[in-house]
Protein backbone atom coordinates (compact mmCIF):
# COMPACT_ATOMS: atom_id res chain seq x y z
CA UNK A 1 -106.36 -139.42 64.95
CA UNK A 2 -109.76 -140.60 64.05
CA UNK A 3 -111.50 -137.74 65.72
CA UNK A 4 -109.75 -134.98 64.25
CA UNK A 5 -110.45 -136.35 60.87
CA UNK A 6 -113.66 -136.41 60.70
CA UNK A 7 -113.54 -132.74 62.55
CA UNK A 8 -111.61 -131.66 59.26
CA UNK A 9 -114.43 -132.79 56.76
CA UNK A 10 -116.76 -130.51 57.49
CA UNK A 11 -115.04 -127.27 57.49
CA UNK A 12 -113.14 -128.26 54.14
CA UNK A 13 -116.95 -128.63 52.49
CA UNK A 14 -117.69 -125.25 53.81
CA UNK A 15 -114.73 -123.39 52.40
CA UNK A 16 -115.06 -124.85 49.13
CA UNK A 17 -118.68 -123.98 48.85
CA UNK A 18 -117.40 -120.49 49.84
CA UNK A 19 -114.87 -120.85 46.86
CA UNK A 20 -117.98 -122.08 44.80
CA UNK A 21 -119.80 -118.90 45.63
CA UNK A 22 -116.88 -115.88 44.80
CA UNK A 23 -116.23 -117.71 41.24
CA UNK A 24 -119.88 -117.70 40.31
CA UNK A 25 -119.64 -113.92 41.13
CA UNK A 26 -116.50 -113.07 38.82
CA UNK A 27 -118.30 -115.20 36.17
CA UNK A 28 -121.08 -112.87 35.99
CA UNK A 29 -121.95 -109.62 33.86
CA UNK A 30 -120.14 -106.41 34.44
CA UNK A 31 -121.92 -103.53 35.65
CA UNK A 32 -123.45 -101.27 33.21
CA UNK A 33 -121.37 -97.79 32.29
CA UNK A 34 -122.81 -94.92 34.00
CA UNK A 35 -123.76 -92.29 30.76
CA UNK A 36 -121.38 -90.11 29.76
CA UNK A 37 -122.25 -86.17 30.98
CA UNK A 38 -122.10 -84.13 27.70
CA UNK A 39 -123.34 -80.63 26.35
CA UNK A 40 -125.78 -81.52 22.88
CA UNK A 41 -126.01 -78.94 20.69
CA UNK A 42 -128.33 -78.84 17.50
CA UNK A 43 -126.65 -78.30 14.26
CA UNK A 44 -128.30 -74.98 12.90
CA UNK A 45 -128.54 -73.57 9.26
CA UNK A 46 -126.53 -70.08 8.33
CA UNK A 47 -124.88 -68.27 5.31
CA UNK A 48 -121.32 -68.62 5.28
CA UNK A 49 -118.68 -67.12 2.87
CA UNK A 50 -117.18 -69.27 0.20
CA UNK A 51 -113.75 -68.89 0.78
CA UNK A 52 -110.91 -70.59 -1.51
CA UNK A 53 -107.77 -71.00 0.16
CA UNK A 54 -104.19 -70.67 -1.88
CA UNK A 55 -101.08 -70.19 -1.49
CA UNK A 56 -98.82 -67.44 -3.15
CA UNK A 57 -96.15 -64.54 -3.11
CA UNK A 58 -96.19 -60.99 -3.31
CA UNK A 59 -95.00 -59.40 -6.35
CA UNK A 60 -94.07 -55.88 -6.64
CA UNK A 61 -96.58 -53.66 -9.38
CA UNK A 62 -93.53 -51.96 -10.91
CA UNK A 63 -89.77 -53.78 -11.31
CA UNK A 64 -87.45 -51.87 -13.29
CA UNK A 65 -83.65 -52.25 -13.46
CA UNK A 66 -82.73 -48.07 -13.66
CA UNK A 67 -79.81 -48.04 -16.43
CA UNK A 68 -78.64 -44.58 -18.14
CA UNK A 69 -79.74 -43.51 -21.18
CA UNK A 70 -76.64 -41.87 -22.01
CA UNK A 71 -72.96 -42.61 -21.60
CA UNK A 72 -70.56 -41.04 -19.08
CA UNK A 73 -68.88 -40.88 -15.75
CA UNK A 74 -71.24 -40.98 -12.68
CA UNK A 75 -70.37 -38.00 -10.55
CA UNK A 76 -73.18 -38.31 -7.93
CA UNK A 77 -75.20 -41.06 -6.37
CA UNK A 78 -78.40 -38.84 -5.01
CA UNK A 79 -79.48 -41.90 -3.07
CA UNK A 80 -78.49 -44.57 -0.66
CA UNK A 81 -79.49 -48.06 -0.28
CA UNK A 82 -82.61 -49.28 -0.17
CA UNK A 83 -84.04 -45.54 0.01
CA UNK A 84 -87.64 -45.15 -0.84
CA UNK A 85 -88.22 -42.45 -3.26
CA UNK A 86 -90.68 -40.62 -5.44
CA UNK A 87 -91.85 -41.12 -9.34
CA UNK A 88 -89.28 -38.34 -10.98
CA UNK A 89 -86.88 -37.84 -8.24
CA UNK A 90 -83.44 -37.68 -8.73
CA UNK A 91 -81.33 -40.90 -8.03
CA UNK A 92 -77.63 -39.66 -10.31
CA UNK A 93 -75.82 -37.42 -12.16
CA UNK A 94 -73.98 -38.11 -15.17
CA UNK A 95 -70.82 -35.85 -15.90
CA UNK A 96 -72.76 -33.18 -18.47
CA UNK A 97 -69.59 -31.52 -19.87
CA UNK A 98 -69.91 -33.54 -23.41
CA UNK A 99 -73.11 -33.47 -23.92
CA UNK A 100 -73.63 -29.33 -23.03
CA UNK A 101 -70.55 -28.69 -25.54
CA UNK A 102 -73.23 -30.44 -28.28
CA UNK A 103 -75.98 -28.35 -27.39
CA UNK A 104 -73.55 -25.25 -28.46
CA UNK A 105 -72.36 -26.38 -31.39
CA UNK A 106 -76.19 -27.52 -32.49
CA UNK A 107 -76.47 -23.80 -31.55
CA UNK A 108 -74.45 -22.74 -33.70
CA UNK A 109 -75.26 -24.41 -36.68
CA UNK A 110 -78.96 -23.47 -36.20
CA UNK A 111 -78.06 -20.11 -36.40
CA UNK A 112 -76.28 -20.68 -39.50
CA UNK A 113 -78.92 -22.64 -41.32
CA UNK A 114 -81.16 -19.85 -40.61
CA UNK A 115 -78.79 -17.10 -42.42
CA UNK A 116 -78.35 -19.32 -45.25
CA UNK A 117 -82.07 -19.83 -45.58
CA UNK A 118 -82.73 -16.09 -45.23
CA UNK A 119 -80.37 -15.25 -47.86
CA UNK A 120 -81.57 -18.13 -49.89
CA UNK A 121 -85.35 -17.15 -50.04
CA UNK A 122 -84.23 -13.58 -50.95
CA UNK A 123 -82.86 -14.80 -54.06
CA UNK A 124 -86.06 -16.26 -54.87
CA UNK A 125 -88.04 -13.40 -54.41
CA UNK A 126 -85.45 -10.97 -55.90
CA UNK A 127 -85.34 -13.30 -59.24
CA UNK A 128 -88.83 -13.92 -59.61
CA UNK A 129 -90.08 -10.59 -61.63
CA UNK A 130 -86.39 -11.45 -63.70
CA UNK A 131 -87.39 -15.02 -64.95
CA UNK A 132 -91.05 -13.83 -65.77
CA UNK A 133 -89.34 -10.85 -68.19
CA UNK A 134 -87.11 -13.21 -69.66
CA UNK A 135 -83.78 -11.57 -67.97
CA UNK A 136 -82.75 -14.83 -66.12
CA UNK A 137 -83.25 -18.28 -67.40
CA UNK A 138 -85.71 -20.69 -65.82
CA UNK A 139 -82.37 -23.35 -65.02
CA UNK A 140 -80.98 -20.54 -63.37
CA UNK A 141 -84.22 -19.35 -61.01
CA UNK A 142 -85.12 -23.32 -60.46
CA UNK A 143 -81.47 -23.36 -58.78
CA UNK A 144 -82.25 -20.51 -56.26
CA UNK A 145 -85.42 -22.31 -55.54
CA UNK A 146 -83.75 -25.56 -54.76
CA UNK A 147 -80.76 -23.79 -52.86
CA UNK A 148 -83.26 -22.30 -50.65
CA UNK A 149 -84.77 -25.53 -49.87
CA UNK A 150 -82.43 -26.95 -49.51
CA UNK A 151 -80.99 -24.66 -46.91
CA UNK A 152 -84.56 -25.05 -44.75
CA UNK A 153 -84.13 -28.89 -44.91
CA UNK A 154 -81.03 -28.52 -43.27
CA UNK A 155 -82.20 -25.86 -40.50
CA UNK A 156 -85.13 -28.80 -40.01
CA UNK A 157 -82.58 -31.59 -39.35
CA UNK A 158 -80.03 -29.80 -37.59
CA UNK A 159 -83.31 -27.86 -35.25
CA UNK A 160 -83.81 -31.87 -34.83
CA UNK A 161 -80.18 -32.14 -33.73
CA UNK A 162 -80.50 -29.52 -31.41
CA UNK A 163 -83.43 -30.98 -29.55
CA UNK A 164 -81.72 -34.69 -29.21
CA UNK A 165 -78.66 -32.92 -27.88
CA UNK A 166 -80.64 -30.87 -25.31
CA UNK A 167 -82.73 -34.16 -24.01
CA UNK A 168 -79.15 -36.43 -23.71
CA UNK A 169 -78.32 -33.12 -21.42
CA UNK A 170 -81.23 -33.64 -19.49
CA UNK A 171 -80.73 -37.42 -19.40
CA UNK A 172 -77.55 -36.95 -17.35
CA UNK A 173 -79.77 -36.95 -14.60
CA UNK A 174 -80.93 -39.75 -14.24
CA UNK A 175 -84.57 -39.80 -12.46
CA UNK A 176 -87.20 -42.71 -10.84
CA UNK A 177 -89.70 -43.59 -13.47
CA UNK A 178 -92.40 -44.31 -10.50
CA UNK A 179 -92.66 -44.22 -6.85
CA UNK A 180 -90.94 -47.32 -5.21
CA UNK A 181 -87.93 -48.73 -2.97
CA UNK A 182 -84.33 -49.14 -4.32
CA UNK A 183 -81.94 -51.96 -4.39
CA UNK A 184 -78.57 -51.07 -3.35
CA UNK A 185 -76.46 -49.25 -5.22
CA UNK A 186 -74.65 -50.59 -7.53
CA UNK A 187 -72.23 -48.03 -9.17
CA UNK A 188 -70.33 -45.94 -7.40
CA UNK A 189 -69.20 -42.30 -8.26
CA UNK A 190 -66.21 -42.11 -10.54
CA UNK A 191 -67.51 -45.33 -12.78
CA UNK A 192 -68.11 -45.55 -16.16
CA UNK A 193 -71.84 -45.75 -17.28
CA UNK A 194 -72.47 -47.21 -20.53
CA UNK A 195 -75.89 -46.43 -22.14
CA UNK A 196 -78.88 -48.79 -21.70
CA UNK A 197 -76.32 -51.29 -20.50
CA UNK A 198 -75.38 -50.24 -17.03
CA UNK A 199 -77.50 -51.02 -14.31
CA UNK A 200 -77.43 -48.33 -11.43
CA UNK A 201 -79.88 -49.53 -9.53
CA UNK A 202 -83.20 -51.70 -8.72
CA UNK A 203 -86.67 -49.90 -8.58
CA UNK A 204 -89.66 -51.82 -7.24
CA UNK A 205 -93.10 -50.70 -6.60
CA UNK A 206 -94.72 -51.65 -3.60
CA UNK A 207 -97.95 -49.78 -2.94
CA UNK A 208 -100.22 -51.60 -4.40
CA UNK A 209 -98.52 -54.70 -4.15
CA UNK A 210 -99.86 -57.40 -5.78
CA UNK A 211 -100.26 -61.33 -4.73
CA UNK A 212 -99.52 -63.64 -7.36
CA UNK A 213 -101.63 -67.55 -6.66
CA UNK A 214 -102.54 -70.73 -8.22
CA UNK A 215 -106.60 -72.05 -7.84
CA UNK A 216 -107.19 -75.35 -8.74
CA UNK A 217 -109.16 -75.16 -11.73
CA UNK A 218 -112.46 -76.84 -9.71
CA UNK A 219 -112.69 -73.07 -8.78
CA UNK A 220 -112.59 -71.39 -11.79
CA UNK A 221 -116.19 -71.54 -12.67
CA UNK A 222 -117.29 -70.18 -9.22
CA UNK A 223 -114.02 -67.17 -9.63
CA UNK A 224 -115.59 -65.81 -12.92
CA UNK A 225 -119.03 -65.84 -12.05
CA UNK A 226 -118.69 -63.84 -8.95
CA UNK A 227 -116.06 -61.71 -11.03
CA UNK A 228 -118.83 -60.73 -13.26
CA UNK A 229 -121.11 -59.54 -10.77
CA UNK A 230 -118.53 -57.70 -9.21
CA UNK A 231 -115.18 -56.75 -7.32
CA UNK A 232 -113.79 -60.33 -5.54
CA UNK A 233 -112.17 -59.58 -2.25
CA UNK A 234 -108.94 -61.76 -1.04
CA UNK A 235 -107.07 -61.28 2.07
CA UNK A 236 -103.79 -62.61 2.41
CA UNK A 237 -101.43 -63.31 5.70
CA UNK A 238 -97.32 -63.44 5.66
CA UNK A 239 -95.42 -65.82 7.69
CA UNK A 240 -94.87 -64.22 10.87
CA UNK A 241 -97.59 -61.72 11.03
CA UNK A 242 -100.87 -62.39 13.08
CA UNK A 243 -102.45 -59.78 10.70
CA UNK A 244 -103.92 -60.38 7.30
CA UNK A 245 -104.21 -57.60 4.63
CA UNK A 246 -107.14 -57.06 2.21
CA UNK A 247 -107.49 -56.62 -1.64
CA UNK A 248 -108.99 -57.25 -4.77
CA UNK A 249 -108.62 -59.84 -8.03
CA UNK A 250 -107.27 -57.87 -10.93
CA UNK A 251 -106.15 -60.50 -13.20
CA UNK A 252 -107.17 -64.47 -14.19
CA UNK A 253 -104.56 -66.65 -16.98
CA UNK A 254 -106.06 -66.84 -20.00
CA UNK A 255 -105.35 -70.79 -20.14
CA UNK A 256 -105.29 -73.96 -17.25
CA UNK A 257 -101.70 -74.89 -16.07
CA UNK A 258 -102.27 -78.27 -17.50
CA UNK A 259 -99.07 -80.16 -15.32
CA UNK A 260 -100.73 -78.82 -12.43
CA UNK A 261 -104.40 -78.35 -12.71
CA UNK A 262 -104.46 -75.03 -11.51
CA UNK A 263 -105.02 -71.60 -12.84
CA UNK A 264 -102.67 -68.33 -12.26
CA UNK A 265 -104.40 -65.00 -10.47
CA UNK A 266 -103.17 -61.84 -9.37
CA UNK A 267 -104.66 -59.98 -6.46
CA UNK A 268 -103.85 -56.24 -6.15
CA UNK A 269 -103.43 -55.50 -2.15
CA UNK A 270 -102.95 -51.35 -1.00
CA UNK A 271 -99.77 -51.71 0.66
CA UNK A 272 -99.20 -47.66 2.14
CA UNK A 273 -96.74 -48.93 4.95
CA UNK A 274 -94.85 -51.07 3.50
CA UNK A 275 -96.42 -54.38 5.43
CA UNK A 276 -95.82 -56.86 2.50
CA UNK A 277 -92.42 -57.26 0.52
CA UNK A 278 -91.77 -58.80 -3.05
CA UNK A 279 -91.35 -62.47 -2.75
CA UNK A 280 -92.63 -63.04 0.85
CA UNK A 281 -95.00 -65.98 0.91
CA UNK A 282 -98.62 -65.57 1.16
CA UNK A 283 -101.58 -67.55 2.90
CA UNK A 284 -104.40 -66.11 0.66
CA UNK A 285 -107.98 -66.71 1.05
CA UNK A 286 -110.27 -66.00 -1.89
CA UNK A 287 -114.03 -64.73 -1.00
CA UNK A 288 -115.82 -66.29 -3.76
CA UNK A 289 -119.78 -65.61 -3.04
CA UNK A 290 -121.58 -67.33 -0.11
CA UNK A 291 -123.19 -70.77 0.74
CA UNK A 292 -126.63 -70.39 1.86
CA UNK A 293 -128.21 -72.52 4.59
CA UNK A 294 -125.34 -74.20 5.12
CA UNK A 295 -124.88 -76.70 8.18
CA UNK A 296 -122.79 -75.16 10.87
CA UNK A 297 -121.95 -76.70 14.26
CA UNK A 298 -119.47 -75.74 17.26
CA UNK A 299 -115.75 -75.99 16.60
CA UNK A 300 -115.70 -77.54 19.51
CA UNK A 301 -117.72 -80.24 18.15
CA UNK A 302 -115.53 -81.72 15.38
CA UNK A 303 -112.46 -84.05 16.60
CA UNK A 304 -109.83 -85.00 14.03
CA UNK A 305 -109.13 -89.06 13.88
CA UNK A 306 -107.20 -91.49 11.36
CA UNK A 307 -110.06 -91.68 8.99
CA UNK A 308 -110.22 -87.71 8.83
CA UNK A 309 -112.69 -85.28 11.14
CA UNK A 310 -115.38 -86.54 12.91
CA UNK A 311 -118.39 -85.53 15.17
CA UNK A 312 -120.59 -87.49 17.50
CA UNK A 313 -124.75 -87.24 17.08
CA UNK A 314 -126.69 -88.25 19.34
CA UNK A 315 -130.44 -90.10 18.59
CA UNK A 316 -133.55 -90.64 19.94
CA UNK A 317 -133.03 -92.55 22.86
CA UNK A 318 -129.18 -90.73 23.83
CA UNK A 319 -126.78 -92.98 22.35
CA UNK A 320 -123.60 -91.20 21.13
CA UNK A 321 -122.94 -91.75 16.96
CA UNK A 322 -119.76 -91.10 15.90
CA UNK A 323 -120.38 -89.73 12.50
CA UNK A 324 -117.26 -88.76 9.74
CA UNK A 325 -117.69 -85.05 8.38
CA UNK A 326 -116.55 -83.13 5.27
CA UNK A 327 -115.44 -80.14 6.30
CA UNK A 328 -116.19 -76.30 4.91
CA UNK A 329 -115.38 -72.66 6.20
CA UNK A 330 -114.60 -71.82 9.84
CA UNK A 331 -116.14 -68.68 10.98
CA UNK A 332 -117.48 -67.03 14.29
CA UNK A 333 -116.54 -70.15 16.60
CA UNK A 334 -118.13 -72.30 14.27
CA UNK A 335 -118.08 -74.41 11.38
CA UNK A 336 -119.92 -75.54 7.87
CA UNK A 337 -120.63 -79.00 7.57
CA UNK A 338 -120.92 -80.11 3.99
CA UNK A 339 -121.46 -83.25 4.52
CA UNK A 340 -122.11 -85.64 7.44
CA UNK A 341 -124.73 -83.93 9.16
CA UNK A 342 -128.40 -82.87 8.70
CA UNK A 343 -129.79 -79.30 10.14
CA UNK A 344 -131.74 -80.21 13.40
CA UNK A 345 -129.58 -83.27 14.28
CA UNK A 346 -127.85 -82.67 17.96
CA UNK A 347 -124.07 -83.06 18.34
CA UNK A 348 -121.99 -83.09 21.21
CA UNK A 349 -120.08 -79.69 22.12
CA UNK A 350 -118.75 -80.25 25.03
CA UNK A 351 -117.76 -83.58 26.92
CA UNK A 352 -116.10 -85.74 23.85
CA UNK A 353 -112.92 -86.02 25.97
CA UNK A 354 -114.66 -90.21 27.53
CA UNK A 355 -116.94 -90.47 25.11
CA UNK A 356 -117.10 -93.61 22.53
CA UNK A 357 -118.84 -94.86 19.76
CA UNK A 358 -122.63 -96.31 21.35
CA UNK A 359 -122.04 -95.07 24.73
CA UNK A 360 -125.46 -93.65 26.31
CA UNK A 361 -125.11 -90.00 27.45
CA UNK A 362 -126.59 -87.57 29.41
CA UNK A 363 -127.80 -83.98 28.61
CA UNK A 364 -125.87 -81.64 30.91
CA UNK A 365 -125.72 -77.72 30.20
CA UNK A 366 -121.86 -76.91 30.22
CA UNK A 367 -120.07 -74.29 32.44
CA UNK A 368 -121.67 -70.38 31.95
CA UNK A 369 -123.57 -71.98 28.99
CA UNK A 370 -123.84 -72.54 25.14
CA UNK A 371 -120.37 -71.92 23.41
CA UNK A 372 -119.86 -68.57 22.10
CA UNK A 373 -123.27 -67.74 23.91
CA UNK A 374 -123.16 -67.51 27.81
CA UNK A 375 -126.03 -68.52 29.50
CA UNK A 376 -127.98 -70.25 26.50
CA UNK A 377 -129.80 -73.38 27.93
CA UNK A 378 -128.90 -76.93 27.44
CA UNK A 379 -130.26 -78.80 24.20
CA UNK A 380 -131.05 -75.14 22.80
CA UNK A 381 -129.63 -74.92 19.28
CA UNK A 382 -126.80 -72.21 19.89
CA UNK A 383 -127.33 -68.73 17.65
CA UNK A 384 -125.19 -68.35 14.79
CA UNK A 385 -124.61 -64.91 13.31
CA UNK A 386 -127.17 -64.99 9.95
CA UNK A 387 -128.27 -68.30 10.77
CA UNK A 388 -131.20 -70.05 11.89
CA UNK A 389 -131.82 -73.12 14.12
């Protein structure tokens, strides 16, 4: 008994001194993180195009409810719905019986005015020589003269007559004041039209179209001035369409929207096949001048996070920065910095995927080179189309 407890004290003093040893270890300082690979690019300067961003509808350049000008049964419709027609084509016909039966009898009593004129005037002139010798009284020749002018005034009113009867004749057809697309139609033949009341149809113009959009009034000074030095070009996209469609400002409020802060313009867009409808929305972007040597990174470089987009810099001695960024216009793979980082200052492009706030990285050159410039070395500011490093 004795002998086996004293064989037991010495191996019990060596395993805790082994325990001693592997809790000193944990206890100890991690090992340091290996630096992150990454691809630094150096923000470069460039021009970039001021663009304002809205939202809006398109708005057809001519609306016009087509109504008759005259009263009457509709005999034809000469279109169907939705046709697409031409400025002074024929869309109906009006039953003409009444209104050719006037244009006869204002005919007729043309023709009579004009005999009773002609025979009027000849009294005149046959009674003239009489009243100078004293054969006729003056009463009597005074009353030839007003008879006969009597008789022309009423050739001049009734000639009047004549002409409104012919145009309500013409009026029973009634034509498209200006190129555009019909609604449906609305009357059908064997109805009743009443004058300026009845409305046969829908006309809208659609080439130009126009895009109707509010710009906060922060904009307004910068929309004038380039205004007066010349056209401003928009381009607007509709939901659904990959492709955006160019045109011009034509028209600016004359007053602030003061419950919203924003100001009302109209773009005029050429619209020859039809690609934008009255009343679809609009993503339009306003070209308002350009930003000179303006800040521009990689897209790839900016990351979105709670507090809003970010980028990391890198310093001196390789330690990652993450720095917040106000962002501007996104062009060519790239994008304008307006604040947050200085020309010169590297960024990382590639490589953000591990990286954190202080961690130490190292310069690698990333797969086929620079983005949006293969084979560009690593740490080389990449190009920017009318920039400079």
């Amino acid at each position: 008994m004795t002998c086996h407890r004293f064989i037991r004290l010495p191996v019990l003093l060596a395993a805790g001194l082994l325990f001693a040893a592997g809790c000193g270890k944990k206890d100890g300082a991690p090992p340091a993180r290996p630096p992150t690979p990454v691809h630094i690019v150096a923000a470069a300067t460039a021009t970039v195009p001021t663009l304002l961003p809205a939202f809006g509808t398109a708005v057809a350049n001519v609306q016009v409810n087509i109504t008759p000008q005259v009263s009457g049964k509709i005999l034809k419709a000469l279109i169907k719905d939705g046709e697409t027609v031409a400025a002074d084509q024929p869309l109906f016909e009006i039953d003409p019986s009444d209104y050719a039966n006037t244009v006869h009898q204002s005919e007729g009593a043309v023709e009579g005015d004009r005999a009773n004129l002609w025979i009027a005037k000849l009294n005149v002139d046959r009674n003239q020589p009489l009243v100078a010798k004293n054969l006729i009284s003056q009463n009597a020749f005074d009353n030839y003269k007003a008879t006969a002018e009597a008789a022309e005034a009423k050739l001049k009113a009734d000639l009047a007559s004549l002409e409104q009867a012919k145009l309500d004749l013409t009026r029973c057809t009634v034509r498209a004041p200006s190129a555009g697309v019909c609604s449906k139609v609305m009357v059908n033949p064997g109805n009743l039209a009443v004058a300026n009341q009845t409305v046969l149809t829908t006309l809208k113009g659609l080439d130009p179209i126009q895009a109707e959009f509010a710009l906060s009034e922060e904009y307004l000074p910068a929309l004038r001035r380039e205004l007066a030095a010349g056209p401003v070009t928009v381009s607007v996209q509709p939901r659904g369409d990959d492709q955006s469609y160019a045109g011009r400002v034509v028209f600016i409020d004359n007053a602030v929207n003061t419950a919203t802060g924003t100001i009302l313009v109209r773009a005029e867009i050429p619209n020859p096949e039809h690609k934008l409808w009255p009343n679809q929305f609009l993503a339009v972007t306003v070209r308002a001048g350009e930003f000179k040597d303006a800040v521009v990174i990689p897209e790839s470089a900016v990351q979105t996070g709670k507090m809003g987009p970010f980028a990391f810099v890198v310093d001196a001695q390789n330690t990652a920065e993450l720095r917040p960024v106000q962002l501007g216009v996104r062009t060519d793979g790239h994008v304008h910095i307006k604040a947050g980082i200085k020309a010169g200052e590297r960024v990382v492009a590639q490589g953000l995927f591990m990286l954190v706030p202080g961690a130490t990285v190292m310069e690698m050159p990333p797969p086929g080179g620079a983005p949006g410039h293969p084979g560009a070395p690593a740490g080389k500011p990449a190009a920017v189309p009318g920039g400079k490093p």
